[in-house]
N, C-alpha and C. Protein backbone atom coordinates (compact mmCIF):
# COMPACT_ATOMS: atom_id res chain seq x y z
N UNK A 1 0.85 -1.19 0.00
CA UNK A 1 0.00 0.00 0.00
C UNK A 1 0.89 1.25 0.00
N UNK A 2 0.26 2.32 -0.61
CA UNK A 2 0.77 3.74 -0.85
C UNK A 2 0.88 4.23 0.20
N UNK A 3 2.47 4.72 1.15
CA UNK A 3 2.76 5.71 2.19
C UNK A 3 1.81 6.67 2.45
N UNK A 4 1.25 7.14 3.38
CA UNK A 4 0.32 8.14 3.64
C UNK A 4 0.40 9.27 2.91
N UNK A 5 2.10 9.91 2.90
CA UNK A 5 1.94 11.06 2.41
C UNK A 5 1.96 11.11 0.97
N UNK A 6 2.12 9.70 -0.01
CA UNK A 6 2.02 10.00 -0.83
C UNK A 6 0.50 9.77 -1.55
N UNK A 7 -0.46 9.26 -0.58
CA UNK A 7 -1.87 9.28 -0.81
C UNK A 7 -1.91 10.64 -0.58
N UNK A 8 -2.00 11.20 0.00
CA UNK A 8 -1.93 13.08 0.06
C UNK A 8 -2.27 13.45 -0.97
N UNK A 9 -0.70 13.50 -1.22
CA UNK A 9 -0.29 14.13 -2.51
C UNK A 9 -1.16 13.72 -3.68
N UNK A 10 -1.57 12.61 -4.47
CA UNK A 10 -1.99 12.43 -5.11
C UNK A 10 -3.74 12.75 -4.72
N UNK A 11 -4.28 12.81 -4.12
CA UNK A 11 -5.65 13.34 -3.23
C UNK A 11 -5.58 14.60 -3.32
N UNK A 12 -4.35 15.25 -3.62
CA UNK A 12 -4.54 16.90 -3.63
C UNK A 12 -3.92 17.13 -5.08
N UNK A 13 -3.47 16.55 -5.48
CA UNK A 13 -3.38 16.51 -7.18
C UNK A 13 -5.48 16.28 -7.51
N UNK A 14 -5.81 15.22 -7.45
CA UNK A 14 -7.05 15.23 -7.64
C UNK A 14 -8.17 16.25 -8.02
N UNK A 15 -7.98 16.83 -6.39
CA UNK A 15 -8.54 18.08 -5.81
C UNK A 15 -8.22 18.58 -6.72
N UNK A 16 -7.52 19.33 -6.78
CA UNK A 16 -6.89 20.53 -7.50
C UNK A 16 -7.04 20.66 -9.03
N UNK A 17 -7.30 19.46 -9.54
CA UNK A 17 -8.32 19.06 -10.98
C UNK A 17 -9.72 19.51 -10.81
N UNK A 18 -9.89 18.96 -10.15
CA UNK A 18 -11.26 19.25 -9.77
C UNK A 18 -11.67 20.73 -9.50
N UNK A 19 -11.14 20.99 -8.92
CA UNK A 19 -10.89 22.58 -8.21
C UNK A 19 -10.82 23.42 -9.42
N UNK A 20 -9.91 23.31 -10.09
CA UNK A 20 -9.50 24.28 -11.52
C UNK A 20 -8.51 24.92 -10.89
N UNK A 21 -7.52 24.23 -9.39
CA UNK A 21 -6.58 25.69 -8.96
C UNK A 21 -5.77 24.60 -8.41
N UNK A 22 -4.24 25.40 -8.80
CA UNK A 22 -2.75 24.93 -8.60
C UNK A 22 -2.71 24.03 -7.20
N UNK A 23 -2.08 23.34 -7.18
CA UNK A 23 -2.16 22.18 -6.17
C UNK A 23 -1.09 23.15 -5.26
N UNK A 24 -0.16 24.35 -5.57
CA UNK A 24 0.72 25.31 -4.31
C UNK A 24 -0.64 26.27 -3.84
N UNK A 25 -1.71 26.18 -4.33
CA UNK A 25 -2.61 27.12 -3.71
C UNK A 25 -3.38 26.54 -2.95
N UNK A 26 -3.82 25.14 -2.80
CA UNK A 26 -4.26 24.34 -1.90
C UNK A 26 -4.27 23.76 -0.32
N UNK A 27 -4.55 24.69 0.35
CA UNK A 27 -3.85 24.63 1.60
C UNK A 27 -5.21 23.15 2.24
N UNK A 28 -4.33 22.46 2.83
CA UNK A 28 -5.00 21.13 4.07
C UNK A 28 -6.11 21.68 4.29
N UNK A 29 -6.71 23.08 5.09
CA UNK A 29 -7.15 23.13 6.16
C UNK A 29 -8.41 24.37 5.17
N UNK A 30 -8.12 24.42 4.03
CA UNK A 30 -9.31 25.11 3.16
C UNK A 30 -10.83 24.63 3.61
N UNK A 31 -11.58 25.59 3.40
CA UNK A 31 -12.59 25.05 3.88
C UNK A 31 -13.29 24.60 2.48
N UNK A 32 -13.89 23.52 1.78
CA UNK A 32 -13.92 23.17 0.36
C UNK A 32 -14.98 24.46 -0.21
N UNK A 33 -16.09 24.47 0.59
CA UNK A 33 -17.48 25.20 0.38
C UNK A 33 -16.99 27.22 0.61
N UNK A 34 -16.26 27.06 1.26
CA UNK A 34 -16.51 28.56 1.97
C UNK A 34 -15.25 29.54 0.73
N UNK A 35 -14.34 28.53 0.84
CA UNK A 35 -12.70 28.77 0.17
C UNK A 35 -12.42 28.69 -0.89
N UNK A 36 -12.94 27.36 -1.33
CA UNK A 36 -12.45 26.65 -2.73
C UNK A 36 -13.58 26.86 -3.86
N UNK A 37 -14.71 27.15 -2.89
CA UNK A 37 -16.24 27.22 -4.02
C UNK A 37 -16.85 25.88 -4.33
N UNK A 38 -16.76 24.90 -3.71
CA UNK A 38 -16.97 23.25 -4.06
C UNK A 38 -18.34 23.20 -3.59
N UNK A 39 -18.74 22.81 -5.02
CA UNK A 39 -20.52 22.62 -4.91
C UNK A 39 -20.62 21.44 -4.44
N UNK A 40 -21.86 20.69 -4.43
CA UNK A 40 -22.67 19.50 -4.14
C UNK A 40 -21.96 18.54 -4.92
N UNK A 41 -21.92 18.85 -6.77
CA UNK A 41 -21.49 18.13 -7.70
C UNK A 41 -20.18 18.17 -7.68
N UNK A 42 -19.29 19.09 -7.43
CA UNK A 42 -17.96 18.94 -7.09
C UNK A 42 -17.32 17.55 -5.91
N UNK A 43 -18.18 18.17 -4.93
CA UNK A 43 -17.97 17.24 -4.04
C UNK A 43 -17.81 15.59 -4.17
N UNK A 44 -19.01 15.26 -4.60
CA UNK A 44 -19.31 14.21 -5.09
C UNK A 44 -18.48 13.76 -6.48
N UNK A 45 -17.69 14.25 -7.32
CA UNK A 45 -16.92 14.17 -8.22
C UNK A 45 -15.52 13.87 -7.12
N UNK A 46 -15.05 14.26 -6.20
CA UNK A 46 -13.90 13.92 -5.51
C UNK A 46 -13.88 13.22 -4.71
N UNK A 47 -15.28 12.16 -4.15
CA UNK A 47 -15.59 11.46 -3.34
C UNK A 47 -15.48 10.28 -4.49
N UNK A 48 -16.28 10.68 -5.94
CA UNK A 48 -15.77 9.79 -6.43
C UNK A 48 -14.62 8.55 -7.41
N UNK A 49 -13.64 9.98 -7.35
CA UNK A 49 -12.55 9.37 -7.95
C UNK A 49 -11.60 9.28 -7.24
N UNK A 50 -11.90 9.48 -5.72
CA UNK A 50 -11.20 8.99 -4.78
C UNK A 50 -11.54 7.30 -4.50
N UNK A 51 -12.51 7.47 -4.50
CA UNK A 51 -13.02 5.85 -4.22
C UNK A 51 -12.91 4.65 -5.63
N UNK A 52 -12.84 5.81 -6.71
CA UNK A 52 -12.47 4.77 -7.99
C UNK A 52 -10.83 4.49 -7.88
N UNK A 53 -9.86 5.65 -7.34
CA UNK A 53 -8.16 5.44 -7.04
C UNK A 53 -8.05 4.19 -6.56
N UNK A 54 -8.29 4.51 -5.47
CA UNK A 54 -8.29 3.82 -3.80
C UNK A 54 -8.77 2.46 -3.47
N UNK A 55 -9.97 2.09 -4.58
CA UNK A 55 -10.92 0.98 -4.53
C UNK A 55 -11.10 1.11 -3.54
N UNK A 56 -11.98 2.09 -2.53
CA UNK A 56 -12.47 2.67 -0.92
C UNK A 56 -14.11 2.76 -1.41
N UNK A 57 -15.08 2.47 0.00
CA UNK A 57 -16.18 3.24 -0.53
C UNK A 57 -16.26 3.48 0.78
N UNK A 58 -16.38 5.13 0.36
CA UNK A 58 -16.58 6.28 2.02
C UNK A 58 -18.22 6.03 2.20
N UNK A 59 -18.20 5.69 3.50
CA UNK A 59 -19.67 5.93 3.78
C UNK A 59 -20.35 6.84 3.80
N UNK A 60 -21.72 7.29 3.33
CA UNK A 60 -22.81 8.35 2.87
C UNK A 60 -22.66 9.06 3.82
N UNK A 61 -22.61 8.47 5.59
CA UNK A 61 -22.62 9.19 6.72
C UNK A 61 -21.41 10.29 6.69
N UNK A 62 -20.03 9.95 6.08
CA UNK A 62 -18.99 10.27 6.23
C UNK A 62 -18.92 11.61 5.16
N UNK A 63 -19.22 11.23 4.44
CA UNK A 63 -19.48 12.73 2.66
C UNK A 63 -19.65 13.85 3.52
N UNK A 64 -20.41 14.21 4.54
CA UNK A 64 -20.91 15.52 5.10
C UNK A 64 -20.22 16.26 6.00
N UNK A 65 -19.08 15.17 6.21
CA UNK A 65 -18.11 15.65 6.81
C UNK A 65 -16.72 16.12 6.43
N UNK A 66 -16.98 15.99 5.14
CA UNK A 66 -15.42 15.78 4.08
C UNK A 66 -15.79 17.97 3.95
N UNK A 67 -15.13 18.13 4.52
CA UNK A 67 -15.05 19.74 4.28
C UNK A 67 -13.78 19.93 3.87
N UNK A 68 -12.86 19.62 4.25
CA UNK A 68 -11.55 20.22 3.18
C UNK A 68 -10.28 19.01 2.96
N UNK A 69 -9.05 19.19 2.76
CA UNK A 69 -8.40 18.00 2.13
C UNK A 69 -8.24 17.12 3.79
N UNK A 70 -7.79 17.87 4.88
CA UNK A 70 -7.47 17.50 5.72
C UNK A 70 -8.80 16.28 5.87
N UNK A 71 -9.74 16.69 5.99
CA UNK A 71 -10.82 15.66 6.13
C UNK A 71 -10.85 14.08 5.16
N UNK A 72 -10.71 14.87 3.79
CA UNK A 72 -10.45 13.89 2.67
C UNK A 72 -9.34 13.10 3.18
N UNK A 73 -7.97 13.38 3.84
CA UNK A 73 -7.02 12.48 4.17
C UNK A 73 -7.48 11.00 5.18
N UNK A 74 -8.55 11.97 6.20
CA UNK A 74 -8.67 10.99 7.25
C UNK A 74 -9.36 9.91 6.68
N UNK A 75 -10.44 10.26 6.14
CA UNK A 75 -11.55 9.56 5.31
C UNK A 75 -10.43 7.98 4.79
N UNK A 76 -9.87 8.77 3.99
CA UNK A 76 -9.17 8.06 2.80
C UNK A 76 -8.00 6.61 3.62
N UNK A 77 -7.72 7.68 4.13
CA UNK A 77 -6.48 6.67 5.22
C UNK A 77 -6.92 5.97 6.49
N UNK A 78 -8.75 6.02 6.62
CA UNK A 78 -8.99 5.43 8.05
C UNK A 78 -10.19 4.24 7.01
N UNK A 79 -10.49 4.46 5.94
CA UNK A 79 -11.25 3.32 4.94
C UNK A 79 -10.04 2.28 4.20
N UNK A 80 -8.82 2.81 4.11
CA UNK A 80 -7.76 1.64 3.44
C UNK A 80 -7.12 1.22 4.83
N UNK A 81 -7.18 1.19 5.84
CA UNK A 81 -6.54 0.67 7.02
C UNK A 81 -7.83 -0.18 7.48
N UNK A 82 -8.53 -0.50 6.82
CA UNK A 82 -9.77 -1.38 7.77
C UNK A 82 -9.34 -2.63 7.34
C-alpha cells in the first residue's frame, strides 16, 4: 500500500483538478465550500474518484463531513486501514 503522504499528494493533485486551482494554492485546512467554491457536484466528483483510485467506498454518513483536504485524508487513510 501507498505511504500516507504519498496518498496526500496524489488526493490533492485530484482536488486541485477538480478545483480548476494549482495544487501550491491548496492549503489542508481550506474550507472546500466557503474557500475553494466546491458545490454539491464537485464534491461528489472527488468522493468519487477517490473511491475509484483507492478501490475505498466512504460511507454516505462520512461525505458531510469531508469539508476540506485534511478531512479527505482521514476519510481516505482510516477506509484503506480497515
Amino acid at each position: 500500500m501507498a505511504k500516507p503522504e504519498q496518498i496526500k499528494k496524489e488526493i490533492k493533485k485530484a482536488v486541485s483538478e477538480i478545483v480548476e486551482m494549482p495544487e501550491s494554492e491548496l492549503r489542508d485546512d481550506a474550507s472546500f465550500a466557503d474557500e475553494l467554491g466546491v458545490d454539491s457536484m464537485m464534491a461528489l466528483e472527488i468522493v468519487a474518484s477517490i473511491e475509484k483510485k483507492y478501490k475505498v467506498t466512504i460511507p454516505e454518513e462520512e461525505i458531510p463531513n469531508i469539508r476540506s483536504l485534511e478531512n479527505v485524508y482521514e476519510v481516505v487513510l482510516k477506509s484503506l486501514n480497515k
